[in-house]
Protein backbone atom coordinates (compact mmCIF):
# COMPACT_ATOMS: atom_id res chain seq x y z
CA UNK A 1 -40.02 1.61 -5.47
CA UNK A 2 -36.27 1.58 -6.19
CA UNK A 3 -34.73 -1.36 -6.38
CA UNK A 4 -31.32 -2.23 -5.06
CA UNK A 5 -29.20 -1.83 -8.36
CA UNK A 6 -30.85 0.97 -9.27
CA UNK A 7 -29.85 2.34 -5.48
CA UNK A 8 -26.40 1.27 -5.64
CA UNK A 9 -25.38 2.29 -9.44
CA UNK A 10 -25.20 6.09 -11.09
CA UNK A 11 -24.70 6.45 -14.46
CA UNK A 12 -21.30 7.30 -16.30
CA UNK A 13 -20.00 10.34 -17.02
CA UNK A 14 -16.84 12.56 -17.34
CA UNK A 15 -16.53 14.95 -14.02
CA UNK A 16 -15.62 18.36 -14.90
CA UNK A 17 -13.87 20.49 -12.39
CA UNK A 18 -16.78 22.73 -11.73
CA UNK A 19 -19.08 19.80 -10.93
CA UNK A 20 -16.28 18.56 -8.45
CA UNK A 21 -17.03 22.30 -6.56
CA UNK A 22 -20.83 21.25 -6.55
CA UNK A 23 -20.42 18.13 -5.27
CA UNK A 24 -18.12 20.01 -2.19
CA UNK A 25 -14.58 18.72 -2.86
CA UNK A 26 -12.10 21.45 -3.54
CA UNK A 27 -9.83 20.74 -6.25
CA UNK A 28 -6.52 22.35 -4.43
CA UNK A 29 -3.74 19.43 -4.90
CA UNK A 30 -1.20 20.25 -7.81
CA UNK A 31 0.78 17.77 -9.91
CA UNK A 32 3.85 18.12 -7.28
CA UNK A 33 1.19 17.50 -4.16
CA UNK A 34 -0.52 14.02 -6.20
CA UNK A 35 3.30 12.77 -7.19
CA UNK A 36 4.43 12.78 -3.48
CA UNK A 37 0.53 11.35 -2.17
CA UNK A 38 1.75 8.66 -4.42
CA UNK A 39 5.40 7.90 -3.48
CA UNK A 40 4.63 8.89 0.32
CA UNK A 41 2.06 6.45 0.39
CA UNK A 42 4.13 3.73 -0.81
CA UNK A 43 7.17 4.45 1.36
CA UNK A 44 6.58 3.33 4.91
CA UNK A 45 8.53 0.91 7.13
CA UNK A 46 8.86 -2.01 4.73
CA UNK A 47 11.62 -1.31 2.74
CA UNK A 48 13.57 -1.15 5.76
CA UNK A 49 12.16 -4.93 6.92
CA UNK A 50 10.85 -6.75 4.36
CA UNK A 51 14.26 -7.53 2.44
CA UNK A 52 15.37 -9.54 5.73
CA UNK A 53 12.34 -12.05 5.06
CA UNK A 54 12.61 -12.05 0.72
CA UNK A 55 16.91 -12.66 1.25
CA UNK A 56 15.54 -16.10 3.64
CA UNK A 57 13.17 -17.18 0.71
CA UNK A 58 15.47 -16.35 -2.10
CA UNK A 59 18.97 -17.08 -0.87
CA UNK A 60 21.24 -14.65 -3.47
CA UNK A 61 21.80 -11.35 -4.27
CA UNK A 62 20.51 -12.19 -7.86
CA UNK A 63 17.22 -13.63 -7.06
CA UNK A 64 16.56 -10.74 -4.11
CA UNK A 65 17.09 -7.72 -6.94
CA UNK A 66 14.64 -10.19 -9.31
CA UNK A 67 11.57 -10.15 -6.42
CA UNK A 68 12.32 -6.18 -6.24
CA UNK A 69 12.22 -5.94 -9.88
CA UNK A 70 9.37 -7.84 -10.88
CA UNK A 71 7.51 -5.82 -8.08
CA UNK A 72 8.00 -2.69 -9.45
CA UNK A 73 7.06 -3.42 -12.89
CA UNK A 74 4.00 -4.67 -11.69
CA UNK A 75 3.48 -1.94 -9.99
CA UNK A 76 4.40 0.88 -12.66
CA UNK A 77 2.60 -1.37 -15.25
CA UNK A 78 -0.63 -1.14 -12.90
CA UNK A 79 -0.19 2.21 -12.55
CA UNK A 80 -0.16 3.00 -16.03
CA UNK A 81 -3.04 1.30 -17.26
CA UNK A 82 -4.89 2.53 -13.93
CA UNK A 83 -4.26 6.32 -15.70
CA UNK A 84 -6.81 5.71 -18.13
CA UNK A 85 -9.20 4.84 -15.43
CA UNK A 86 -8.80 7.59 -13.62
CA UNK A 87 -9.16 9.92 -16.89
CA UNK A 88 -12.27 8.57 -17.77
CA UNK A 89 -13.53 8.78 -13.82
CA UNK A 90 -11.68 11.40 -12.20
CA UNK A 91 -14.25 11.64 -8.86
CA UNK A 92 -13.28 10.38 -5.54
CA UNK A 93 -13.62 6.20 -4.38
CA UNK A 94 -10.56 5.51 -7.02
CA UNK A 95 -10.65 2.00 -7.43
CA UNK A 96 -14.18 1.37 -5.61
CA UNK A 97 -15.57 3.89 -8.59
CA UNK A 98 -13.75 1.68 -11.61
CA UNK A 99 -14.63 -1.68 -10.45
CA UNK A 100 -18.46 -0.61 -10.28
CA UNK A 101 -18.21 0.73 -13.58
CA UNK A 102 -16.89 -2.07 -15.22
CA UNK A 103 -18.39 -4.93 -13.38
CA UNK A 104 -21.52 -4.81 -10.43
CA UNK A 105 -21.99 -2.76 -7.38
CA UNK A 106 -21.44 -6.19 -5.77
CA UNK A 107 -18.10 -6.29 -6.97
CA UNK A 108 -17.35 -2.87 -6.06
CA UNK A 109 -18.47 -3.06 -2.78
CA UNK A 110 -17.02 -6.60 -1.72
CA UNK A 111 -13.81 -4.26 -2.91
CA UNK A 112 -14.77 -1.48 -0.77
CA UNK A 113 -15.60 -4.11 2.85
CA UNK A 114 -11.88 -5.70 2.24
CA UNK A 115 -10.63 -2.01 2.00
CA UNK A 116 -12.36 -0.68 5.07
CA UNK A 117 -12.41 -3.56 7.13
CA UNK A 118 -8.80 -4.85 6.76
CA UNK A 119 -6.65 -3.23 3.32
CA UNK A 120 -6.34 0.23 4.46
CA UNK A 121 -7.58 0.30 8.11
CA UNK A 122 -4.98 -2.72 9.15
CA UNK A 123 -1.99 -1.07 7.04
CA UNK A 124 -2.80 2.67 8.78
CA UNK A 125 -2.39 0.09 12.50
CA UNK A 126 0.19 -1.14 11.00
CA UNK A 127 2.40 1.57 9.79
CA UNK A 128 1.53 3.13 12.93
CA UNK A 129 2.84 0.36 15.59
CA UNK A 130 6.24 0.82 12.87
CA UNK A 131 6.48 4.48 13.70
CA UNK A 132 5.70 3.62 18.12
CA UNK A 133 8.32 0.88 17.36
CA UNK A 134 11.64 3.24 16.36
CA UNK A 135 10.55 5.76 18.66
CA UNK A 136 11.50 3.66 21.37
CA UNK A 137 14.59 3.49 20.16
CA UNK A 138 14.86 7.17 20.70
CA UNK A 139 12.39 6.89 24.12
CA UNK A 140 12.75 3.17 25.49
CA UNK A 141 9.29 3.89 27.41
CA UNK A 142 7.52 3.44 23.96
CA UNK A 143 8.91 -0.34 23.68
CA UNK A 144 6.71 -2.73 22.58
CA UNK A 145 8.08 -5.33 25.15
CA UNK A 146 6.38 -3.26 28.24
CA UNK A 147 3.05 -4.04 29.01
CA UNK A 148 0.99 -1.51 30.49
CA UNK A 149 -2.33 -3.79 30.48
CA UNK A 150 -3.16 -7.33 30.33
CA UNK A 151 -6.59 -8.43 29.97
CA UNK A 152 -5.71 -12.00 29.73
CA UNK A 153 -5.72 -12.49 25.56
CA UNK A 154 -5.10 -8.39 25.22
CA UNK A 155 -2.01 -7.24 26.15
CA UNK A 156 -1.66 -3.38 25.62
CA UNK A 157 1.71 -1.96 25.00
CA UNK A 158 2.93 1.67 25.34
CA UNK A 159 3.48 1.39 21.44
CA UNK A 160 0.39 0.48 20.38
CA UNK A 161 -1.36 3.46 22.40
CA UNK A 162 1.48 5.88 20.84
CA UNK A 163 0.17 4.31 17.23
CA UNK A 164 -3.40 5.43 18.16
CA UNK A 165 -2.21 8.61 19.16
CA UNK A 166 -0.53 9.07 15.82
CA UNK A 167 -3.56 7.86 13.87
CA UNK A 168 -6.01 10.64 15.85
CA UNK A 169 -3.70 13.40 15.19
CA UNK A 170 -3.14 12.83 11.69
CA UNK A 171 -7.01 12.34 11.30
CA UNK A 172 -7.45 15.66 12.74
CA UNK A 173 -5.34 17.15 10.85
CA UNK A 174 -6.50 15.80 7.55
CA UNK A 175 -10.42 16.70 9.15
CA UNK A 176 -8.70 20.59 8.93
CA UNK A 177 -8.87 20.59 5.09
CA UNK A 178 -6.80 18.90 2.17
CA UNK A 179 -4.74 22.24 2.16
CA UNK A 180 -2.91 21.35 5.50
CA UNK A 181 -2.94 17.55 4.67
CA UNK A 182 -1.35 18.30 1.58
CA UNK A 183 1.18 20.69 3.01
CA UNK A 184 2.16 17.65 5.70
CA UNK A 185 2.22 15.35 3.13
CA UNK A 186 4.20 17.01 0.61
CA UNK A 187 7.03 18.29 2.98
CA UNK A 188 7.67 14.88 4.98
CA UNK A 189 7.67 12.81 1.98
CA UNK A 190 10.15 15.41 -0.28
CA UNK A 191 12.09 15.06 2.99
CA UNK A 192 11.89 10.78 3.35
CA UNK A 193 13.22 10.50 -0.29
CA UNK A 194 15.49 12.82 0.21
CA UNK A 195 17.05 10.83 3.65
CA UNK A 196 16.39 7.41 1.48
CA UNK A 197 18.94 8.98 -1.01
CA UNK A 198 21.04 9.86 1.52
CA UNK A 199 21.33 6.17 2.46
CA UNK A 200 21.90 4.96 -0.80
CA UNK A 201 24.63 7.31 -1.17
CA UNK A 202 26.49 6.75 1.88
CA UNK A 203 25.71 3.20 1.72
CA UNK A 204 27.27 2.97 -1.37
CA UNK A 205 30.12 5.00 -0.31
CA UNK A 206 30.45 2.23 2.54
CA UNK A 207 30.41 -0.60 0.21
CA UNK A 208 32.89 -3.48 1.15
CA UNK A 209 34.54 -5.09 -1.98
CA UNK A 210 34.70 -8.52 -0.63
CA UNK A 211 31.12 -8.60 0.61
CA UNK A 212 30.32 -7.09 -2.66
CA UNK A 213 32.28 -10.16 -3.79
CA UNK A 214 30.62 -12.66 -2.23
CA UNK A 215 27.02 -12.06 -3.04
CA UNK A 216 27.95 -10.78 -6.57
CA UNK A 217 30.85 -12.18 -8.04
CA UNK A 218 30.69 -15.95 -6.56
CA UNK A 219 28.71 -18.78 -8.38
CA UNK A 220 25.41 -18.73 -5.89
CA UNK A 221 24.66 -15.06 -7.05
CA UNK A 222 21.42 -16.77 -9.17
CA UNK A 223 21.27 -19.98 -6.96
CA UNK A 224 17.72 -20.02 -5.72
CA UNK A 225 17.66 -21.71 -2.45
CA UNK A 226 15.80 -21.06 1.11
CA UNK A 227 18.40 -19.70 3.69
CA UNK A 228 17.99 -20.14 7.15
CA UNK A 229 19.02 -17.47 9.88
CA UNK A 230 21.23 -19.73 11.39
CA UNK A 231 22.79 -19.46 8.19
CA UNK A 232 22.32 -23.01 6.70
CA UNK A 233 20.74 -23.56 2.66
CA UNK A 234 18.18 -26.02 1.78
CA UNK A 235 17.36 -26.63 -2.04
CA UNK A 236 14.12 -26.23 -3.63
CA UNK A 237 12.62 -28.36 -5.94
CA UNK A 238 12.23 -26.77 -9.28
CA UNK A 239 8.33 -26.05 -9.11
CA UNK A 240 8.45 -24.88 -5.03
CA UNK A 241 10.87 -22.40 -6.29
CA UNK A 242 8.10 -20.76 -7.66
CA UNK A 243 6.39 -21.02 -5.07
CA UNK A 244 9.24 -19.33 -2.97
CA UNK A 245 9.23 -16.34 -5.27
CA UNK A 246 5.64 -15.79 -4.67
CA UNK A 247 6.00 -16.03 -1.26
CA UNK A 248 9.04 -13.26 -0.92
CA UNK A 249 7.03 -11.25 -3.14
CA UNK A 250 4.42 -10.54 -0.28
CA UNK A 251 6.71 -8.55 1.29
CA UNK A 252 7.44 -6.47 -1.95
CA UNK A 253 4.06 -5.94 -2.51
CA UNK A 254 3.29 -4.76 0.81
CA UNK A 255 5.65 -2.07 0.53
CA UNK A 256 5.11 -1.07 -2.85
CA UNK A 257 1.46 -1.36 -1.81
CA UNK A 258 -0.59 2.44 -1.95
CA UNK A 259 0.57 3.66 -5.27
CA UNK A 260 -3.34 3.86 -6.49
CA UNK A 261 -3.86 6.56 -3.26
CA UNK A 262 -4.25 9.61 -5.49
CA UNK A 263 -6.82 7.80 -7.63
CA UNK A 264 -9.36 8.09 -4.33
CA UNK A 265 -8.84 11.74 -3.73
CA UNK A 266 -9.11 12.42 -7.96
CA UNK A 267 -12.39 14.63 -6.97
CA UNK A 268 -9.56 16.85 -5.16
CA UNK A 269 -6.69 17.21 -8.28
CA UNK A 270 -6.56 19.86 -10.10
CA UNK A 271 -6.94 19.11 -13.96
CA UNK A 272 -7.32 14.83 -12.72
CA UNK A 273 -7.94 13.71 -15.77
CA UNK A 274 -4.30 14.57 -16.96
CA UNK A 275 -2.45 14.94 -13.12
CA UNK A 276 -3.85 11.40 -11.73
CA UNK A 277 -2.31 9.67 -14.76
CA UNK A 278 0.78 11.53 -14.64
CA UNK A 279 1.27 11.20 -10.80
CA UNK A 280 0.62 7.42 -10.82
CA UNK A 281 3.84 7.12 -13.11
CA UNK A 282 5.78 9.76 -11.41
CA UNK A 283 5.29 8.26 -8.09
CA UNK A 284 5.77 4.48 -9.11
CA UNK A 285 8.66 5.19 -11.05
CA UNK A 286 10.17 6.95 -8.15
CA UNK A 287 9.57 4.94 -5.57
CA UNK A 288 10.85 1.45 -7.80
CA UNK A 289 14.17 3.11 -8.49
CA UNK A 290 14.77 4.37 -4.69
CA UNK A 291 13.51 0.49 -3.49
CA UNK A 292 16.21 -1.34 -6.09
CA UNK A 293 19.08 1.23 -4.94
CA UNK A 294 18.19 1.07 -1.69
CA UNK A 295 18.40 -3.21 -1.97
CA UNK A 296 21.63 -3.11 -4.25
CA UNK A 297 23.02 -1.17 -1.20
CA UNK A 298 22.49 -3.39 1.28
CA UNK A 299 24.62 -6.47 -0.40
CA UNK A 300 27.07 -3.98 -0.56
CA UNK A 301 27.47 -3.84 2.92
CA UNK A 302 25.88 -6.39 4.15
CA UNK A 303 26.17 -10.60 3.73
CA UNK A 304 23.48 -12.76 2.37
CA UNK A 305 23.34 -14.74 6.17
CA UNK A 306 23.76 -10.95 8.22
CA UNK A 307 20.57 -9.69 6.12
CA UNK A 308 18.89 -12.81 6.75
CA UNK A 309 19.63 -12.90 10.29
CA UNK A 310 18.70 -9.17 11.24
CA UNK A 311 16.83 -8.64 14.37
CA UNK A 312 13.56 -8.50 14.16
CA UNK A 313 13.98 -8.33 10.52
CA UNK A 314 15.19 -4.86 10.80
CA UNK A 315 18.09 -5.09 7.72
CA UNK A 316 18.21 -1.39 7.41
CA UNK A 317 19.10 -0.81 11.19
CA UNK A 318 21.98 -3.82 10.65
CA UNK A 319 23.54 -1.64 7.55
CA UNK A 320 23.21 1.50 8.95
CA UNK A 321 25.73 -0.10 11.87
CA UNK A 322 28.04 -0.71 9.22
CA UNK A 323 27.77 2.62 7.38
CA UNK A 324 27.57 5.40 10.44
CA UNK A 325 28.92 2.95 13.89
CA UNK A 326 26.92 2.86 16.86
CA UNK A 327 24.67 6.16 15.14
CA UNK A 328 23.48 4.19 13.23
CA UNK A 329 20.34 2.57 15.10
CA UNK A 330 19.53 6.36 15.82
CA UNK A 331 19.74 7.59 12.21
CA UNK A 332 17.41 4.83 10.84
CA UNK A 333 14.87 5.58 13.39
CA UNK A 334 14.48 8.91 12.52
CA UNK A 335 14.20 8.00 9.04
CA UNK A 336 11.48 5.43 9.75
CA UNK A 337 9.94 7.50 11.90
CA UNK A 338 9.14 10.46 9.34
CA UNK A 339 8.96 7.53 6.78
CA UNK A 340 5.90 6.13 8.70
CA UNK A 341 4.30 9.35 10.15
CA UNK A 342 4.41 11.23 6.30
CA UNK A 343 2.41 7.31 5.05
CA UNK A 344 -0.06 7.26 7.20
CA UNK A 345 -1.06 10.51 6.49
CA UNK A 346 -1.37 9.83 2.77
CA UNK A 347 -3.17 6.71 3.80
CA UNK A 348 -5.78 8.37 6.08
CA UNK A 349 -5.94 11.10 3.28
CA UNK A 350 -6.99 8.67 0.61
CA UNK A 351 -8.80 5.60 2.69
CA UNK A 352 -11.74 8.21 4.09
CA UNK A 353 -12.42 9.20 0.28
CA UNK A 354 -13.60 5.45 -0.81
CA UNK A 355 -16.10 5.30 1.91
CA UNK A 356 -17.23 8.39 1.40
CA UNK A 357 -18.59 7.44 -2.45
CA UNK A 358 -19.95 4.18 -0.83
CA UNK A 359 -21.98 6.23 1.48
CA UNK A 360 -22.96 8.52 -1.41
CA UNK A 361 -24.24 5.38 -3.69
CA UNK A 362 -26.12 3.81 -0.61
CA UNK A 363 -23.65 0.93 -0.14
CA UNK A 364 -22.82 2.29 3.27
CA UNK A 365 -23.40 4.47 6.57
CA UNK A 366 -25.15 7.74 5.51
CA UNK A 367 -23.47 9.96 7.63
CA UNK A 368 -20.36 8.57 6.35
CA UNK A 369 -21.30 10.31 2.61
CA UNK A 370 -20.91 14.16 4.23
CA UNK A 371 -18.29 16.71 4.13
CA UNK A 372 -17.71 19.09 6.68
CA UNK A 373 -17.09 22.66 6.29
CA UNK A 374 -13.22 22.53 5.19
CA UNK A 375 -14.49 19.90 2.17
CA UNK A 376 -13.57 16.54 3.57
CA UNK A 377 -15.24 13.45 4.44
CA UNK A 378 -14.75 13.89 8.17
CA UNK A 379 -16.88 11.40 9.53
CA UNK A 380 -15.23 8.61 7.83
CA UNK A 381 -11.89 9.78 8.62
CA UNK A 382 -13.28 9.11 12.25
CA UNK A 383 -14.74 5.92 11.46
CA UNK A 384 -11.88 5.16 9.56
CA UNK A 385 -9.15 5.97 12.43
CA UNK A 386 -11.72 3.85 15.27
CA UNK A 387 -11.31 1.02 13.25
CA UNK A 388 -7.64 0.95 12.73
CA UNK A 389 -7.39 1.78 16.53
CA UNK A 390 -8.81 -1.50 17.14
CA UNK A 391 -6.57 -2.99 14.85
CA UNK A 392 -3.56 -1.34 16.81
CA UNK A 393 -5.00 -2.84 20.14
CA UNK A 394 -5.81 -6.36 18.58
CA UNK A 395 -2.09 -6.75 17.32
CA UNK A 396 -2.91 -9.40 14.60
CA UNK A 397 -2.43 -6.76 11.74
CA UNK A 398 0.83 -7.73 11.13
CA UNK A 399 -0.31 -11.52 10.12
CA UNK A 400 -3.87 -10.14 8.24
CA UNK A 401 -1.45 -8.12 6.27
CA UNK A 402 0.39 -11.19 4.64
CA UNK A 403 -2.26 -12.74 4.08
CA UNK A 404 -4.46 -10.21 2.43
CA UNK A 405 -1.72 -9.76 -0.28
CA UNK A 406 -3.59 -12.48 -2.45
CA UNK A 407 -6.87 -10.36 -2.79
CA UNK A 408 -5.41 -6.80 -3.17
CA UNK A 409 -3.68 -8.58 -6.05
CA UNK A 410 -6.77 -10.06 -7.13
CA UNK A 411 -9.04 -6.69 -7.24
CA UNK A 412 -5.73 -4.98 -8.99
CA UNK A 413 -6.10 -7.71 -12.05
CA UNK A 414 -10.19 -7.42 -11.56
CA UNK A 415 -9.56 -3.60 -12.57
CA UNK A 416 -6.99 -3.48 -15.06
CA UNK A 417 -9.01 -6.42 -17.08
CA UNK A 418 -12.03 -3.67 -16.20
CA UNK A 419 -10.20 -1.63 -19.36
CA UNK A 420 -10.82 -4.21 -21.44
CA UNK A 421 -14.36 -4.09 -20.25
CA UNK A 422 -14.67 -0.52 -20.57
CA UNK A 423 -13.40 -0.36 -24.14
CA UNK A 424 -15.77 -2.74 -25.61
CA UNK A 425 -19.02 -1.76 -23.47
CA UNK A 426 -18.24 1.72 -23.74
CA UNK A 427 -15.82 2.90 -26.52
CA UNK A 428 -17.76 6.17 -27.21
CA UNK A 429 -16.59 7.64 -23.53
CA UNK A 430 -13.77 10.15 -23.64
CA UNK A 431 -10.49 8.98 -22.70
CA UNK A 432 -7.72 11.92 -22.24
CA UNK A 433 -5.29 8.97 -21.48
CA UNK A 434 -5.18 5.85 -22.61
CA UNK A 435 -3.55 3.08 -21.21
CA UNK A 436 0.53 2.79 -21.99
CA UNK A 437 1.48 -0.23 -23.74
CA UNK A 438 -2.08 -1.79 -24.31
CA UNK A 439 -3.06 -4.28 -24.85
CA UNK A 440 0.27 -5.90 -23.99
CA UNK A 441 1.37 -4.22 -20.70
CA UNK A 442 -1.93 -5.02 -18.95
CA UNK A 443 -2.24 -8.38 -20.34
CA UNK A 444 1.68 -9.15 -19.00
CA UNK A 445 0.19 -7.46 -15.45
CA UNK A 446 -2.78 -9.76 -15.46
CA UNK A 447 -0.89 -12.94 -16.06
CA UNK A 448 1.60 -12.08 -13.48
CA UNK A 449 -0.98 -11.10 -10.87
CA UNK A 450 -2.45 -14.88 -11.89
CA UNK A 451 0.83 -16.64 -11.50
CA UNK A 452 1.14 -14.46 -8.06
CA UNK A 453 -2.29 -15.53 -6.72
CA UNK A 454 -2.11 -19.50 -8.05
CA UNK A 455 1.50 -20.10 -6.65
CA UNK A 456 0.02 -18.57 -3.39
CA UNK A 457 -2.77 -21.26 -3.24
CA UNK A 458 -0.64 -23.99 -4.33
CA UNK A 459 2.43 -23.30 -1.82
CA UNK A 460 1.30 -21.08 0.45
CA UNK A 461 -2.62 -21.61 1.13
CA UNK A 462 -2.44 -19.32 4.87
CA UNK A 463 -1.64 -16.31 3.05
CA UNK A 464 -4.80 -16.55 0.36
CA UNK A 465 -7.90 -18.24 2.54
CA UNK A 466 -8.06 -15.29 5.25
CA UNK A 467 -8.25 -12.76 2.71
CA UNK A 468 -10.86 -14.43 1.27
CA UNK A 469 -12.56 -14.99 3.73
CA UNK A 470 -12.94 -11.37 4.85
CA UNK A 471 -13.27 -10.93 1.35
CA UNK A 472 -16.73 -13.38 0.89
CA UNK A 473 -18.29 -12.31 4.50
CA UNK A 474 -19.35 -8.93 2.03
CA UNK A 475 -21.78 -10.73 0.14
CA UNK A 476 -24.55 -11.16 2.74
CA UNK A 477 -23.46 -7.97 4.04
CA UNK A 478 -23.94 -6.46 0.81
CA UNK A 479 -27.51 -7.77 0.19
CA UNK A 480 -28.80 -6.80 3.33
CA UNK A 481 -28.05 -3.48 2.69
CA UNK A 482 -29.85 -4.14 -0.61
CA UNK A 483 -32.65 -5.48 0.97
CA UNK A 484 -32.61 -1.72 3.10
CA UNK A 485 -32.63 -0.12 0.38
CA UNK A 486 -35.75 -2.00 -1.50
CA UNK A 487 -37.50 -1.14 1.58
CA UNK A 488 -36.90 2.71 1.34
């Protein structure tokens, strides 16, 4: 009789690239292919929205750049301590495959429910209803104001259908092989940063001395204070503006959110244990610098009260009036439109690979743990793209998104306090990287991921107790799989 842990857990070891053709995956993506999984993953729709919402909390120019900053070097400091990680287990699952290793299968898998039933299958609805959205700029029929079905508490809109379409066809084309996901992935996102540049630069170009004035050069530019859209200010009191940071940094998050994709498809990288690593940084680092040029540009152009007050939060469609005229609207929907479709694929890419090793350990469907002909995991790209489906039709992704924020955070600190684990419980294992900046870097992430997660409880309790929720409903999921498996 095997016993559940014993089902659940396989033993250590260091993943050569001739094992990974054993095991099925074809290592096929170069260093160039894992950089742009990583930025093109990050880059969807929010940079283009989520400033709108962070500008409200904040109220200056000063404090707006600080949320954007403090992101990223989160975010580059996770990614560099996750490089070690992925050097020492360079195998598909990614984070799923570290937290098991360090901790329990239980904590690996309660990682790996959130992921599939929420993390990565709500963000693939939701970056999909982004890219439906600014098509119907382009084709008004898409809008998500028509209704095309009502069931009474379902209402089915011409955008969410376009979002499933999207999600199917990228699916199939990632079911085709990681050659010609690779080949969309790579192309699309060389070709977002490249329009994101473009931006910046004209932006820039565009940039209006006294508006430049007026949320730079006045006294307010490091006045934290909430601001309204109707353009009035109400003060915080010295420890809610804390609170008020964390909150505006759920928007920075989700759009810097991703950056760890490569780290599920390692199995697939040539040389991982030195391209993952590298990647992570590359990617990170790219994507920070384009998000805080991309911000600086918009309070060149636009006011503190005209960001807050965009339509639908859509700040980059309010600058780009300013920069190109009445093109404008048209330009950024392009732009969010490859933005979004070149994400999702790196999302879809990456998502199917954790379930895949869950299969493969027993902590999940078997069928799910198979690779078809071309090398991938093609019935959990399926399951995978059913699920977000759903999530396009249900329309509440948008709100599970915020509040899920507090427990990605929490599994990234659960994993980067996992290297501390690792070194002491197994300091004989290889390590072709090791962490940058440890023991100090990680440390700094960990306490900011705790000040992030506390301040959320304390100020802003609906965006932590779904989350864990979801979260906790693994547990007796978890052991009654275990109890399947004692059976067997």
């Amino acid at each position: 009789m095997i016993s559940s842990k014993d089902k659940l857990t396989v033993a250590p070891c260091m993943t050569t690239e001739k094992e990974m053709h054993q095991t099925g995956f074809k290592p096929s993506l170069r260093l160039i292919d894992a950089t742009m999984l990583v930025a093109g993953s990050m880059i969807g729709s929010g940079i283009f929205i989520v400033s709108a919402d962070i500008t409200r909390q904040t109220g200056s120019a000063g404090w707006l750049m600080f949320v954007w900053f403090i992101t990223g070097f989160m975010t580059l400091t996770a990614a560099l301590s996750y490089g070690e990680l992925s050097a020492m287990f360079p195998k598909a699952g990614g984070q799923y495959i570290y937290l098991k290793e360090a901790y329990n299968p239980l904590i690996s898998f309660l990682y790996g429910w959130s992921f599939f039933t929420v993390i990565q299958t709500a963000t693939i609805a939701a970056v999909g209803v982004a890219f439906a959205k600014f098509t119907a700029y382009l084709l008004p029929q898409f809008s998500e104001d028509l209704v095309i079905a009502n069931f009474g508490i379902l209402q089915i809109s011409p955008a969410q259908l376009l979002s499933i379409v999207i999600i199917f066809l990228l699916t199939y084309i990632n079911t085709r092989g990681v050659s010609n996901a690779k080949w969309v992935q790579t192309i699309i996102t060389l070709a977002k940063i490249l329009s994101l540049a473009l931006l910046i630069i004209f932006g820039l170009l565009a940039l209006k001395s006294d508006v430049w004035q007026t949320n730079w050069l006045s006294g307010s530019t490091w006045n934290l204070q909430r601001l309204n859209i109707d353009g009035s200010i109400e003060t915080y009191t010295s420890i809610a503006a804390f609170g008020a940071i964390a909150a505006a940094m759920v928007g920075s998050i989700f759009s810097s959110d991703s950056w760890h994709s490569v780290a599920f498809i390692a199995g697939e990288v040539k040389n991982p244990q030195r391209n993952v690593g590298l990647s992570l940084a590359l990617g990170t680092i790219l994507v920070t610098l384009l998000y805080m040029l991309t911000n600086l540009m918009y309070t060149g152009v636009l006011t503190l009260p005209e960001m807050a007050a965009s339509e639908k939060d859509r700040v980059a469609v309010t600058a780009s009036h300013i920069i190109f005229g009445n093109a404008g609207t048209m330009i950024i929907a392009l732009m969010i439109m490859v933005s979004t479709f070149g994400c999702n694929n790196g999302l879809i890419m990456a998502g199917a690979r954790v379930y895949y090793s869950m299969a493969k350990e027993g902590a999940f469907f078997k069928k799910v743990g198979t690779l078809n002909k071309q090398a991938v995991p093609e019935v959990a790209l399926w399951l995978q793209a059913i699920i977000a489906s759903l999530w396009c039709l249900s329309g509440r992704y948008g709100d599970l998104l915020d509040m899920i924020s507090f427990v990605v955070v929490l599994f990234y600190m659960l994993t980067i306090i996992g290297i501390f684990i690792l070194r002491k419980k197994r300091p004989e294992q290889p390590r072709p990287y090791k962490a940058f900046g440890y023991p100090v870097l990680p440390i700094i992430y960990v306490l900011m991921g705790l000040s992030f997660c506390i301040l959320l409880i304390i100020y802003k309790p609906q965006y932590t107790w779904p989350g864990l929720i979801i979260t906790l409903a693994g547990i007796p999921v978890y052991y009654l799989i275990a109890k399947k498996q004692i059976v067997k």
